[in-house]
Protein backbone atom coordinates (compact mmCIF):
# COMPACT_ATOMS: atom_id res chain seq x y z
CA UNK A 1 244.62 64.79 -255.95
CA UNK A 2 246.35 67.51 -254.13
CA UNK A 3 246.44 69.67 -256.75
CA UNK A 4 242.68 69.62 -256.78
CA UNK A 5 242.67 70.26 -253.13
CA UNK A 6 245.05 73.37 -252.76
CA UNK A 7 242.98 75.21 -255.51
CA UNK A 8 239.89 74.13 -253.83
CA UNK A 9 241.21 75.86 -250.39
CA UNK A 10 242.38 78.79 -252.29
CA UNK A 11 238.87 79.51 -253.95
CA UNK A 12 237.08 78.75 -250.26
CA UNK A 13 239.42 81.10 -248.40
CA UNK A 14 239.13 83.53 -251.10
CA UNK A 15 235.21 83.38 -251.22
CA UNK A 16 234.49 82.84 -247.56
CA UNK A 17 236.47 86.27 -247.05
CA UNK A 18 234.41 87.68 -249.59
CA UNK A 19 231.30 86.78 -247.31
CA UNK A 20 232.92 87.75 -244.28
CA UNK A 21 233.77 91.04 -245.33
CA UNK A 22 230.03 91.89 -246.53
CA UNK A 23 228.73 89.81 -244.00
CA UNK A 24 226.13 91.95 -241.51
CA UNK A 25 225.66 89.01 -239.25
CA UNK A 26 227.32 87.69 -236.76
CA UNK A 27 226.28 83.56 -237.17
CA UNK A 28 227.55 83.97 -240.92
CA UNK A 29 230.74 85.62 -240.10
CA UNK A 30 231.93 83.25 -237.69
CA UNK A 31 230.48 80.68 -240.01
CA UNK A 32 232.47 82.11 -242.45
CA UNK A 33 235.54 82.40 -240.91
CA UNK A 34 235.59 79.08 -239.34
CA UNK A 35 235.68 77.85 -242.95
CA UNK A 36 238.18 80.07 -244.42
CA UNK A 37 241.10 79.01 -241.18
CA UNK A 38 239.78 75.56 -242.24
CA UNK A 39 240.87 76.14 -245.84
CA UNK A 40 243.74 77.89 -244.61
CA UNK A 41 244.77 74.93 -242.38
CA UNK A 42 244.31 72.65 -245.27
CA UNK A 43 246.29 74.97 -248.11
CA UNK A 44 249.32 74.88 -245.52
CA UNK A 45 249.33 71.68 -244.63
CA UNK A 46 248.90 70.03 -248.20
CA UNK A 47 251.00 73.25 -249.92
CA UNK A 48 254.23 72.15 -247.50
CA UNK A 49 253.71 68.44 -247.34
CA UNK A 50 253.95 67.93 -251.32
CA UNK A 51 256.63 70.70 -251.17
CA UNK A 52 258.66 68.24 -249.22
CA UNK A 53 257.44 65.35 -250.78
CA UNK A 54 258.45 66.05 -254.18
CA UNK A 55 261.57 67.78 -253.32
CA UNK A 56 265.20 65.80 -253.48
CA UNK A 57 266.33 65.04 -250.26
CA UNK A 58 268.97 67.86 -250.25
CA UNK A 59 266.80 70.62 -250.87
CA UNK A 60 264.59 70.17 -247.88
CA UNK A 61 265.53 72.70 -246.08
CA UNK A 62 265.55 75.24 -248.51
CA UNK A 63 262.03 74.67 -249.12
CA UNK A 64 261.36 75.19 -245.34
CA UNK A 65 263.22 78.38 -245.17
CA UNK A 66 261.53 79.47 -248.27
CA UNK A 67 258.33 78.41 -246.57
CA UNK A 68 259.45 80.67 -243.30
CA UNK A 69 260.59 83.73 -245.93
CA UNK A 70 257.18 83.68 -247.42
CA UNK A 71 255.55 83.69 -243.78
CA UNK A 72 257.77 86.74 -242.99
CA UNK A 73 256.66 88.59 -245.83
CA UNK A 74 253.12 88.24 -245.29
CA UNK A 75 252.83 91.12 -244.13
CA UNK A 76 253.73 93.11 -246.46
CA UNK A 77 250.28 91.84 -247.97
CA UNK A 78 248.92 94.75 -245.64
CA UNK A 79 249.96 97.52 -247.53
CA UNK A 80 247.64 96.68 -251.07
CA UNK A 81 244.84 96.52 -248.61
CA UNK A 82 245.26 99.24 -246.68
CA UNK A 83 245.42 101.49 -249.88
CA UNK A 84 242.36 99.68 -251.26
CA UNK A 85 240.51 99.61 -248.18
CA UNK A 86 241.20 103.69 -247.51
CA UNK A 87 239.51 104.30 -251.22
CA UNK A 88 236.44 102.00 -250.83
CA UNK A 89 236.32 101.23 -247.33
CA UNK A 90 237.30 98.33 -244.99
CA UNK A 91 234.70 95.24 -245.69
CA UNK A 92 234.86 96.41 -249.73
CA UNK A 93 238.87 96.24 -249.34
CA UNK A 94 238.99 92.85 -247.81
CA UNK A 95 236.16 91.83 -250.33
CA UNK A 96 238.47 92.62 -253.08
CA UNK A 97 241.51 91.38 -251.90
CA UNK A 98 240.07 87.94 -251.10
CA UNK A 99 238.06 87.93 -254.44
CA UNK A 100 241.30 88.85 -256.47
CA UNK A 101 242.56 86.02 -254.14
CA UNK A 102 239.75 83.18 -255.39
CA UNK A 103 240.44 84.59 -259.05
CA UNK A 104 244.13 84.31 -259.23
CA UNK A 105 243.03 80.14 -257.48
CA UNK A 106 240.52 79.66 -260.68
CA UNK A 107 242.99 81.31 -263.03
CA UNK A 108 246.03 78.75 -261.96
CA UNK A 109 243.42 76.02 -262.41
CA UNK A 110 242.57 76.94 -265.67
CA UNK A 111 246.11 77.32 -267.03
CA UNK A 112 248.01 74.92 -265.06
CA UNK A 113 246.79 71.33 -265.32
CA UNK A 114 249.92 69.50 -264.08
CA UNK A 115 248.85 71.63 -260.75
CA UNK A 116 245.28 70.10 -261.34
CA UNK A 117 246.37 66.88 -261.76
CA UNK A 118 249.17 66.73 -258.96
CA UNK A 119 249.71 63.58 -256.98
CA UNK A 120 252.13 62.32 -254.65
């Protein structure tokens, strides 16, 4: 169930951020951030591969140069933070950007379940 498994990396990277960022150890922040570029690994490979898969032949490269767009734009992701992170502070901005990340991962798991149940 892929489906299953791209939420399930969402809500890990979002979470394991969370206890990175208010993390005041060292073991459990390289513990944690081992498992959130695992779950990151994971989301990208699954979130492309059934991209591909389900896509008609002729649109395969559009989904890999929308798949290169997004990766340009990423940071533009830097901005929100930086704002957030100037009001509250740096390990309270990343905590809330990666737990607004895990919500958004529960919230299209709750309201999507063709994403729950996806297969291919």
């Amino acid at each position: 169930r892929k489906g299953l498994l791209m939420l399930g990396a969402c809500l890990a990277i979002g979470l394991l951020v969370v206890v990175f960022a208010q993390s005041r150890w060292v073991w459990l922040s390289m513990l944690s951030l081992f498992g959130a570029g695992a779950g990151g690994g994971i989301l990208q490979v699954v979130s492309l591969t059934t991209a591909q898969t389900l896509a008609p032949d002729r649109y395969r490269g559009r989904i890999g140069s929308i798949d290169m767009t997004i990766w340009g734009l990423m940071p533009l992701g830097t901005v929100p933070i930086g704002l957030i992170a100037g009001a509250t502070g740096v390990g309270t901005g990343v905590a809330i950007w990666a737990g607004l990340g895990a919500l958004i991962a529960l919230a299209l798991g709750a309201f999507l379940p063709a994403l729950r149940r996806l297969e291919c």
